[in-house]
C-alpha atoms as a PDB file:
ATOM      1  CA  UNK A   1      91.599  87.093 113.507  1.00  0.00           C
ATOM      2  CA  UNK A   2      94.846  88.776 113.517  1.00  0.00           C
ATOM      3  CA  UNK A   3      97.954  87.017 112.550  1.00  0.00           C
ATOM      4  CA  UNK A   4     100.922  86.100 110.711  1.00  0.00           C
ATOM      5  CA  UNK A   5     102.226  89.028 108.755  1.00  0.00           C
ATOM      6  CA  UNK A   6      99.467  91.291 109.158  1.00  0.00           C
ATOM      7  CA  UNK A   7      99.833  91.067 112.535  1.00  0.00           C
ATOM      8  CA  UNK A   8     103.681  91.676 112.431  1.00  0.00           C
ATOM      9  CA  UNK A   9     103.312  94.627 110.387  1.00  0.00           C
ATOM     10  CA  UNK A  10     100.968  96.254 112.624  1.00  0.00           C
ATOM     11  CA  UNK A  11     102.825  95.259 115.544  1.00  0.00           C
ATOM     12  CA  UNK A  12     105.743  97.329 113.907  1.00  0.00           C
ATOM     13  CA  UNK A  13     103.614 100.614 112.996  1.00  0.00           C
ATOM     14  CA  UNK A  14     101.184 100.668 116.131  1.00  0.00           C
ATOM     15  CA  UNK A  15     104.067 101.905 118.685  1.00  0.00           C
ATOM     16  CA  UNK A  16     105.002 104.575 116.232  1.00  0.00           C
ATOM     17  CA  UNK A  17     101.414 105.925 114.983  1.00  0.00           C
ATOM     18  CA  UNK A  18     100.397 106.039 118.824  1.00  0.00           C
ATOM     19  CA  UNK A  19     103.101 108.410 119.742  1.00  0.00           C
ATOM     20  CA  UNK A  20     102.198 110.284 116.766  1.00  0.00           C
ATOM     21  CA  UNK A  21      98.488 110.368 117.787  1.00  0.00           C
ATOM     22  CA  UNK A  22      99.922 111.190 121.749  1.00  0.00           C
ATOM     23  CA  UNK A  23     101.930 113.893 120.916  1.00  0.00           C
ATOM     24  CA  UNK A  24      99.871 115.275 118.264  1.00  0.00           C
ATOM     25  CA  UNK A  25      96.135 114.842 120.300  1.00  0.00           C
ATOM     26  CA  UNK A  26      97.524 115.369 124.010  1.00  0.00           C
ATOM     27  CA  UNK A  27      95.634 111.697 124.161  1.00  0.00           C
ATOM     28  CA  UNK A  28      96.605 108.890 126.450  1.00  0.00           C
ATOM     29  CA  UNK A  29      98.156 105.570 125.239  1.00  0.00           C
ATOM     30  CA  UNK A  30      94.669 103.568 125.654  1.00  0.00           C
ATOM     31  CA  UNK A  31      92.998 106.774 123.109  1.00  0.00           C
ATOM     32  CA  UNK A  32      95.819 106.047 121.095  1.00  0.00           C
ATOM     33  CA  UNK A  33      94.897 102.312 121.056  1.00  0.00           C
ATOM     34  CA  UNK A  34      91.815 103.159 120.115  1.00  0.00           C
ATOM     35  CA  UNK A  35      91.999 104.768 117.225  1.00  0.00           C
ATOM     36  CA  UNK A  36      95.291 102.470 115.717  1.00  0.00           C
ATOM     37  CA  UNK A  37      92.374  99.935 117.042  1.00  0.00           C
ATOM     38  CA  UNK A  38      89.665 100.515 114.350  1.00  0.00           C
ATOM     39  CA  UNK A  39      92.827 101.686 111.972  1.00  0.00           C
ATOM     40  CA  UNK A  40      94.142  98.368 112.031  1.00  0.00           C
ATOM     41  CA  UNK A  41      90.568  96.179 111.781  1.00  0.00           C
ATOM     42  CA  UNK A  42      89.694  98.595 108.283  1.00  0.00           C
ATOM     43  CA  UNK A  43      93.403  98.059 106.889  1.00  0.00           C
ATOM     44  CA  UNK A  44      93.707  94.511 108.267  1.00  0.00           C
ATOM     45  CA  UNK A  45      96.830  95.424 109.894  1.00  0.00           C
ATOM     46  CA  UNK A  46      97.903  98.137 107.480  1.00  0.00           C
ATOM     47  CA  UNK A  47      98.425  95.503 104.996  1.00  0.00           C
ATOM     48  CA  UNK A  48      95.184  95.687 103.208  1.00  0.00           C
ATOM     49  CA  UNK A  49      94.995  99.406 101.624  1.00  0.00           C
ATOM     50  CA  UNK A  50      92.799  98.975  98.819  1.00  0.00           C
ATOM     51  CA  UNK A  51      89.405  97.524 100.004  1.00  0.00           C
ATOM     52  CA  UNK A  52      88.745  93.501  98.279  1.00  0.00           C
ATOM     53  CA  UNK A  53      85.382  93.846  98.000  1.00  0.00           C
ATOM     54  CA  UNK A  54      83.945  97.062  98.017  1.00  0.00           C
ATOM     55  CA  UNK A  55      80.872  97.060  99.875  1.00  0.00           C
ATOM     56  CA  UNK A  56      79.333  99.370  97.071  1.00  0.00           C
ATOM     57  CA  UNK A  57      78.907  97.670  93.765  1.00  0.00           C
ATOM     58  CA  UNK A  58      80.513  98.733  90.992  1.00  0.00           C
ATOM     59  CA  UNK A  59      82.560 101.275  93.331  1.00  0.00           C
ATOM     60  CA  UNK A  60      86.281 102.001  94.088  1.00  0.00           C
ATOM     61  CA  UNK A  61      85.714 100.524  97.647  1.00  0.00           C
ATOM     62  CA  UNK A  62      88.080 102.013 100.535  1.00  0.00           C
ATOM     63  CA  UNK A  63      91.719 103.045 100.289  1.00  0.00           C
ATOM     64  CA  UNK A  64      94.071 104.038 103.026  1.00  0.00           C
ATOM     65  CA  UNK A  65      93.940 102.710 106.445  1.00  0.00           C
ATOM     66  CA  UNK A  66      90.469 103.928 107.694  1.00  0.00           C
ATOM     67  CA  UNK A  67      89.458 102.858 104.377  1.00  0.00           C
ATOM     68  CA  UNK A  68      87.703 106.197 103.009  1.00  0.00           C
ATOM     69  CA  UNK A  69      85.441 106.123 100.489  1.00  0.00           C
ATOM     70  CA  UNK A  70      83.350 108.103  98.136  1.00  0.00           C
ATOM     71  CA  UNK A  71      84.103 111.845  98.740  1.00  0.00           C
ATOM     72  CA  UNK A  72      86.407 110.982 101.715  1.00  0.00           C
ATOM     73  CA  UNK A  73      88.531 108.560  99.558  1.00  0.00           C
ATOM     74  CA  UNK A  74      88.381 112.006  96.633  1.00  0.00           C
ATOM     75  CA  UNK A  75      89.771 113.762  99.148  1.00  0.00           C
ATOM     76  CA  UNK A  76      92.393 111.813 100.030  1.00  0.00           C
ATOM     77  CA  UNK A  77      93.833 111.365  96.932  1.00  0.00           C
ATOM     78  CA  UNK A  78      93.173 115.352  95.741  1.00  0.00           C
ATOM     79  CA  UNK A  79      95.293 115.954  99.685  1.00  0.00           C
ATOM     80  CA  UNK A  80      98.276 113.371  98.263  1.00  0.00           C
ATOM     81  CA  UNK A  81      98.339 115.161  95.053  1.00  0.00           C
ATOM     82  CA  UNK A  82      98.512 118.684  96.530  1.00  0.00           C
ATOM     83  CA  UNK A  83     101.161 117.430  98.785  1.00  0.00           C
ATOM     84  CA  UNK A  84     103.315 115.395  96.110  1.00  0.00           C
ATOM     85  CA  UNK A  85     102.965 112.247  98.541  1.00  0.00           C
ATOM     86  CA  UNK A  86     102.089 108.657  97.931  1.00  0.00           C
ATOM     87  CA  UNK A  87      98.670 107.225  98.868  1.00  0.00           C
ATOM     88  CA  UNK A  88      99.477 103.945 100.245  1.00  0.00           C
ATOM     89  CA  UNK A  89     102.450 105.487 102.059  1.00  0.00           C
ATOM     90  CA  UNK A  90     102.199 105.887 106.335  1.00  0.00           C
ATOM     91  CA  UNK A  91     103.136 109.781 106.000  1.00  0.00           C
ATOM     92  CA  UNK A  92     100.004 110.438 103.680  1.00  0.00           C
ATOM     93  CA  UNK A  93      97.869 108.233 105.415  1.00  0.00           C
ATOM     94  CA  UNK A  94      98.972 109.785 109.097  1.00  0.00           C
ATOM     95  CA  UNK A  95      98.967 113.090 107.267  1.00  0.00           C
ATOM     96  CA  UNK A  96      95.458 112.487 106.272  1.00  0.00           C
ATOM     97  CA  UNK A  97      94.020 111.122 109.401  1.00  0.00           C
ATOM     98  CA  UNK A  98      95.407 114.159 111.401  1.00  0.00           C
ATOM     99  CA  UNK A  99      94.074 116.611 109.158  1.00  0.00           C
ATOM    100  CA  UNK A 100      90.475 115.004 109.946  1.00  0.00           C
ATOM    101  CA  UNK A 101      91.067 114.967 113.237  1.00  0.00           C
ATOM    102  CA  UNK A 102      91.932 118.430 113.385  1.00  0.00           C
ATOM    103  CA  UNK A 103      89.019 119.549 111.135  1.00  0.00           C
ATOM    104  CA  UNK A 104      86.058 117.772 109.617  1.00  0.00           C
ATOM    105  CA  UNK A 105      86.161 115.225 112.335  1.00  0.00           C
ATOM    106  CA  UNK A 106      87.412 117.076 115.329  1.00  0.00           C
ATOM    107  CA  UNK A 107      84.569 116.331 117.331  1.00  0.00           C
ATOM    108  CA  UNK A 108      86.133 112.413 117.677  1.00  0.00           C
ATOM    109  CA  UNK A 109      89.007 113.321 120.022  1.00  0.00           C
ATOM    110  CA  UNK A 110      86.887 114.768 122.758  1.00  0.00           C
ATOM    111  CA  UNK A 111      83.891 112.406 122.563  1.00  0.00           C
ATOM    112  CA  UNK A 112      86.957 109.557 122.813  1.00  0.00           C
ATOM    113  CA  UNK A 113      88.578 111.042 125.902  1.00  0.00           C
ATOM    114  CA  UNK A 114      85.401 110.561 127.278  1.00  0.00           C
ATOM    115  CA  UNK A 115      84.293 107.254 127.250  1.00  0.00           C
ATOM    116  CA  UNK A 116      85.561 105.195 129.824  1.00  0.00           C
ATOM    117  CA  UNK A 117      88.241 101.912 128.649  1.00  0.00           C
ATOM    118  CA  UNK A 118      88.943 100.799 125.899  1.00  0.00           C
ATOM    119  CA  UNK A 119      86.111  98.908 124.310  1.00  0.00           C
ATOM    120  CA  UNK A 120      83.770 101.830 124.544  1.00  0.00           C
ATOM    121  CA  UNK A 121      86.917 104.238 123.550  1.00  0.00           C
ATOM    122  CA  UNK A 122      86.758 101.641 120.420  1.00  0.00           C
ATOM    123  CA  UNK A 123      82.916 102.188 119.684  1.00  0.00           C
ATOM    124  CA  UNK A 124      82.931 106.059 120.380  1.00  0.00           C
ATOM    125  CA  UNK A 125      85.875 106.268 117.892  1.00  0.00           C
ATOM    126  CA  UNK A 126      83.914 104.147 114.850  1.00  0.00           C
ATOM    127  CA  UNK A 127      81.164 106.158 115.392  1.00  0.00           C
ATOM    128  CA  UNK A 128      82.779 109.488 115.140  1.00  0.00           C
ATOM    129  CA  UNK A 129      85.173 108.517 113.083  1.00  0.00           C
ATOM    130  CA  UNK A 130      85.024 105.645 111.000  1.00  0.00           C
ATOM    131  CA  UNK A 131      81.004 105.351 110.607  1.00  0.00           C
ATOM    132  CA  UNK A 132      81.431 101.832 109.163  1.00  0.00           C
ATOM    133  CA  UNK A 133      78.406 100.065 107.755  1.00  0.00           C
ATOM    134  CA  UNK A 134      79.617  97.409 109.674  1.00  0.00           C
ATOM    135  CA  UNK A 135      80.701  97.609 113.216  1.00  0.00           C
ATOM    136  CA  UNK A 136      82.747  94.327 113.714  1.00  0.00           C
ATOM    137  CA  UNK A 137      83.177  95.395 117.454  1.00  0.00           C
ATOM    138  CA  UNK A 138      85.499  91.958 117.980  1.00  0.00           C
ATOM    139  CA  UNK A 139      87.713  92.391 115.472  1.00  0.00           C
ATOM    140  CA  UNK A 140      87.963  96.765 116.788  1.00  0.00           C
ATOM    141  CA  UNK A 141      88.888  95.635 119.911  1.00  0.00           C
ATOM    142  CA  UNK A 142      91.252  92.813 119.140  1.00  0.00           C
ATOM    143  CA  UNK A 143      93.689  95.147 116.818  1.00  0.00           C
ATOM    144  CA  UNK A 144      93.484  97.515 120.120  1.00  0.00           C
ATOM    145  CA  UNK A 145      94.759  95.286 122.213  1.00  0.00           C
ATOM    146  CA  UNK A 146      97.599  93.570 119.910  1.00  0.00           C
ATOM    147  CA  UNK A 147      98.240  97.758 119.667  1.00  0.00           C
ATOM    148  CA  UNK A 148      98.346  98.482 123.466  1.00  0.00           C
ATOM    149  CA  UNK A 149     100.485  95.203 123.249  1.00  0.00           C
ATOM    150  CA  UNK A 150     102.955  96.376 120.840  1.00  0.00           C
END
């Protein structure tokens, strides 16, 4: 459940990461809510950058606010390095995200401007994007709203 500060901070990124994603995507606010959505349930409101409890033992867990891991979470770090920026800071981890969406992971934006309202714009984006081992669909669609909200 999202509250207190958590929910405050995300409240105060969401509006500004969704115009980012709009301009950027040539998506529509409830896209944008989407992805800030399943953003916001991995980070637990951007406040959470470093994963507790790594689901893999004896692993580095997720970083960043779609929590990457393994090679992903490499890359990450090798793309703030390149580009002299801080890893738990909102311009690498925007930087990061659009970079995916604009190459690996391209193939997210379309397949989310397709599904029809927001739950199942929620579900198409974990599964192009995020490819949790757990869904938490709720908990998605919850952080979407408070973003749509914000």
């Amino acid at each position: 459940m999202a509250k207190g500060k958590a929910q405050d901070l995300f409240r105060s990124k969401a509006p500004w990461i969704m115009a980012l994603l709009m301009r950027d995507f040539k998506i529509a606010v409830d896209d944008a809510a989407a992805i800030v959505g399943n953003l916001g349930h991995e980070s637990g409101g951007f406040a959470s950058l470093q994963e507790a409890k790594p689901a893999v033992p004896s692993s580095r867990g997720g970083f960043g606010w779609p929590q990457w891991t393994g090679p992903r979470r490499r890359k990450y770090e090798a793309y703030c390095a390149r580009n002299a920026l801080n890893p738990a800071g909102d311009q690498a981890n925007y930087g990061f995200v659009f970079s995916e969406l604009k190459g690996s992971y391209r193939g997210a934006i379309p397949k989310l401007l397709a599904a029809k309202g927001l739950a199942a714009k929620v579900k198409v984006f974990e599964l192009a994007y995020e490819q949790a081992g757990v869904k938490h669909y709720a908990s998605r669609n919850q952080w979407a709203a408070i973003a749509l909200d914000a």
